[in-house]
Protein backbone atom coordinates (compact mmCIF):
# COMPACT_ATOMS: atom_id res chain seq x y z
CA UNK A 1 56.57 -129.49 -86.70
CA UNK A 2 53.36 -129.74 -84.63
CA UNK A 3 55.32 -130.95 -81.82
CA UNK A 4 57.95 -127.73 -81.73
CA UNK A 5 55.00 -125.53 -82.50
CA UNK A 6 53.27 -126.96 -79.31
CA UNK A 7 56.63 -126.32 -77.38
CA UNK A 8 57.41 -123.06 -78.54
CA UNK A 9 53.46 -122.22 -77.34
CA UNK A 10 54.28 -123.34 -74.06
CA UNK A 11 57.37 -121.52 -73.42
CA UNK A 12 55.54 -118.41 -74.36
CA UNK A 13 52.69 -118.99 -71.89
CA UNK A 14 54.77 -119.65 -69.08
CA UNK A 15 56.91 -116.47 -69.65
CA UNK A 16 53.26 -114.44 -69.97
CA UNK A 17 52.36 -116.43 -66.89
CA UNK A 18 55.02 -116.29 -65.00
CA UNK A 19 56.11 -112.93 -65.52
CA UNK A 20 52.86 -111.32 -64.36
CA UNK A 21 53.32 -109.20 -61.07
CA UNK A 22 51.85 -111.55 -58.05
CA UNK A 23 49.20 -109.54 -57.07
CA UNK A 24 50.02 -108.33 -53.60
CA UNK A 25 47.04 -109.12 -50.39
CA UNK A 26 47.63 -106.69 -47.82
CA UNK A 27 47.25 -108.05 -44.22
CA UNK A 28 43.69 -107.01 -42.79
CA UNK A 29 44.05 -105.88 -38.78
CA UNK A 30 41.40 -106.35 -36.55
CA UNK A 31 39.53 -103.65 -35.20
CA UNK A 32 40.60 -103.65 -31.61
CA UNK A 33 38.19 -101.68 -29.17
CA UNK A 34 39.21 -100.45 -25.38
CA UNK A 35 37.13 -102.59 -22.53
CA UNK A 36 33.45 -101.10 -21.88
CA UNK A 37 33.78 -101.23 -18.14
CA UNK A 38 35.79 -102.11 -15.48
CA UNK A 39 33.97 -104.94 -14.38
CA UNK A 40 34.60 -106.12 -18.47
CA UNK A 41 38.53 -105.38 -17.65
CA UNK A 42 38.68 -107.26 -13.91
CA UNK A 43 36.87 -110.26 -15.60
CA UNK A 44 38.85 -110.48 -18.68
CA UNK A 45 42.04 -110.55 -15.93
CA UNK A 46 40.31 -113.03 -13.94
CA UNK A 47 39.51 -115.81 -16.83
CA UNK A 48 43.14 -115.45 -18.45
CA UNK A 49 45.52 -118.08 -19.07
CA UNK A 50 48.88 -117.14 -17.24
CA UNK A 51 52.06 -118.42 -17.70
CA UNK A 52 54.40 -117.97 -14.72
CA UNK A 53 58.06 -116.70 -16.59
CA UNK A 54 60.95 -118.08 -13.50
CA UNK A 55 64.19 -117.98 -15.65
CA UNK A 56 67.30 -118.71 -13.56
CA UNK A 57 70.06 -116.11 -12.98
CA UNK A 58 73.60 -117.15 -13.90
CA UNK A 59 74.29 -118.63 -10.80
CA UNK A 60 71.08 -121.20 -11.24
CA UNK A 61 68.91 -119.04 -8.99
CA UNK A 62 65.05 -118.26 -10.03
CA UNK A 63 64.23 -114.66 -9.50
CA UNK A 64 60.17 -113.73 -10.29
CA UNK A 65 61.99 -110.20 -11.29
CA UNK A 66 62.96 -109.37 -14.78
CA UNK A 67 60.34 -111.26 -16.10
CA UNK A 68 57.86 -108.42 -16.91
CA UNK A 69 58.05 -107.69 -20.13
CA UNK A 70 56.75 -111.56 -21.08
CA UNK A 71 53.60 -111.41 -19.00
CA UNK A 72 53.15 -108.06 -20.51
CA UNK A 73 53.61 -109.10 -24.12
CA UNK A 74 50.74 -111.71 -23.24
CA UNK A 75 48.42 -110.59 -21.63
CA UNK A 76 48.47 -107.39 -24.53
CA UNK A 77 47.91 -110.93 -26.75
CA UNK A 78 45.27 -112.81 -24.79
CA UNK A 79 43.37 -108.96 -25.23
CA UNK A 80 44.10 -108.99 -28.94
CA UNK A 81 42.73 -112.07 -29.47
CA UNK A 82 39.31 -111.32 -28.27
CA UNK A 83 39.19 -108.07 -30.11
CA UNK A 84 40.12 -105.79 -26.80
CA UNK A 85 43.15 -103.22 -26.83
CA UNK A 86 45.72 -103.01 -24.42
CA UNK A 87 48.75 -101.05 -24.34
CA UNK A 88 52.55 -101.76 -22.98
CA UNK A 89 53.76 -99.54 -20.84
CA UNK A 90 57.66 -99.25 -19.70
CA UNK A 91 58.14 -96.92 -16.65
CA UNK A 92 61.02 -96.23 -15.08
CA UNK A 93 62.21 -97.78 -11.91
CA UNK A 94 64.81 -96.50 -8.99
CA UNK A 95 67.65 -99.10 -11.10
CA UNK A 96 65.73 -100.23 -13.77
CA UNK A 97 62.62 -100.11 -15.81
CA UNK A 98 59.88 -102.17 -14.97
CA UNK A 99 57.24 -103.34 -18.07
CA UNK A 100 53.08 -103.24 -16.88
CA UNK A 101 49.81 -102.48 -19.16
CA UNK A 102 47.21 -99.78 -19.41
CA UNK A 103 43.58 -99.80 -21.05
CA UNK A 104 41.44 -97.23 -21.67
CA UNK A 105 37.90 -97.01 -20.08
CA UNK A 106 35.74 -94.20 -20.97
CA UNK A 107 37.75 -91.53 -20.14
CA UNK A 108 39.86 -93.48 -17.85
CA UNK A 109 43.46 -94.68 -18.11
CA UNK A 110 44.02 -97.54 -15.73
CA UNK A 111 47.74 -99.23 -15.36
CA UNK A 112 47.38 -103.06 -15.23
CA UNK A 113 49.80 -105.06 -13.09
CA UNK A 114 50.37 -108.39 -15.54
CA UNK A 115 51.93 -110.32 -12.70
CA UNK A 116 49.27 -109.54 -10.23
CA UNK A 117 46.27 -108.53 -12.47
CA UNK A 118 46.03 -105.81 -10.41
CA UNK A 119 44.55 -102.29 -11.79
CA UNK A 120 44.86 -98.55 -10.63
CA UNK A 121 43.20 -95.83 -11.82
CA UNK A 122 45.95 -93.31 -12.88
CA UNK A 123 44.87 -90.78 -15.27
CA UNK A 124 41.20 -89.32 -16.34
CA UNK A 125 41.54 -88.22 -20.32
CA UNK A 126 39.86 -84.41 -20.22
């Protein structure tokens, strides 16, 4: 009787157990900030790790084009991960579009060039 008693006690705490709600943890984003300077921005370009993207055509070729959108993607991560926002841009080409960055400095919008690192000044934010 003590045995089936013990039993019965354990079914019923699982069923309390496991029939609680898991609580649910809510992902905590990190406060990104824009670059404090341009000198900040030119060295963050100049100490990144970059990947060169060559992806052959279906003929076997390797084209540098079309491969924008990658060295976009990370160089918006390499900012991210030291706390620094940077945006994806996709303007439109004469065929296609074409994939670059932009930061914020001040009241400065600059348009960064992933595949070159270069920047240009492009819009000032009234």
């Amino acid at each position: 009787m003590k045995f089936l008693t013990g039993v019965i006690l354990g079914i019923c705490l699982m069923v309390l157990l496991l029939g609680r709600p898991t609580p649910q943890i809510e992902p905590i984003a990190p406060v990104l900030s824009n670059f404090a300077s341009e000198t900040e921005l030119v060295e963050f370009l100049g100490k990144r790790d970059r990947t060169i993207y060559l992806t052959p055509d279906e003929n076997g070729v390797v084209r540098f084009s079309g491969n924008c959108y990658p060295e976009a993607e990370q160089l918006q991560k390499q900012a991210y991960e030291i706390g620094k926002r940077i945006n994806i841009q996709l303007i439109d080409g004469a065929t296609e579009g074409h994939t670059i960055c932009s930061a914020r400095i001040g009241d400065i919008i600059y348009y960064i060039y992933p595949e070159t690192n270069e920047i240009k000044q492009v819009y000032y934010v009234p």
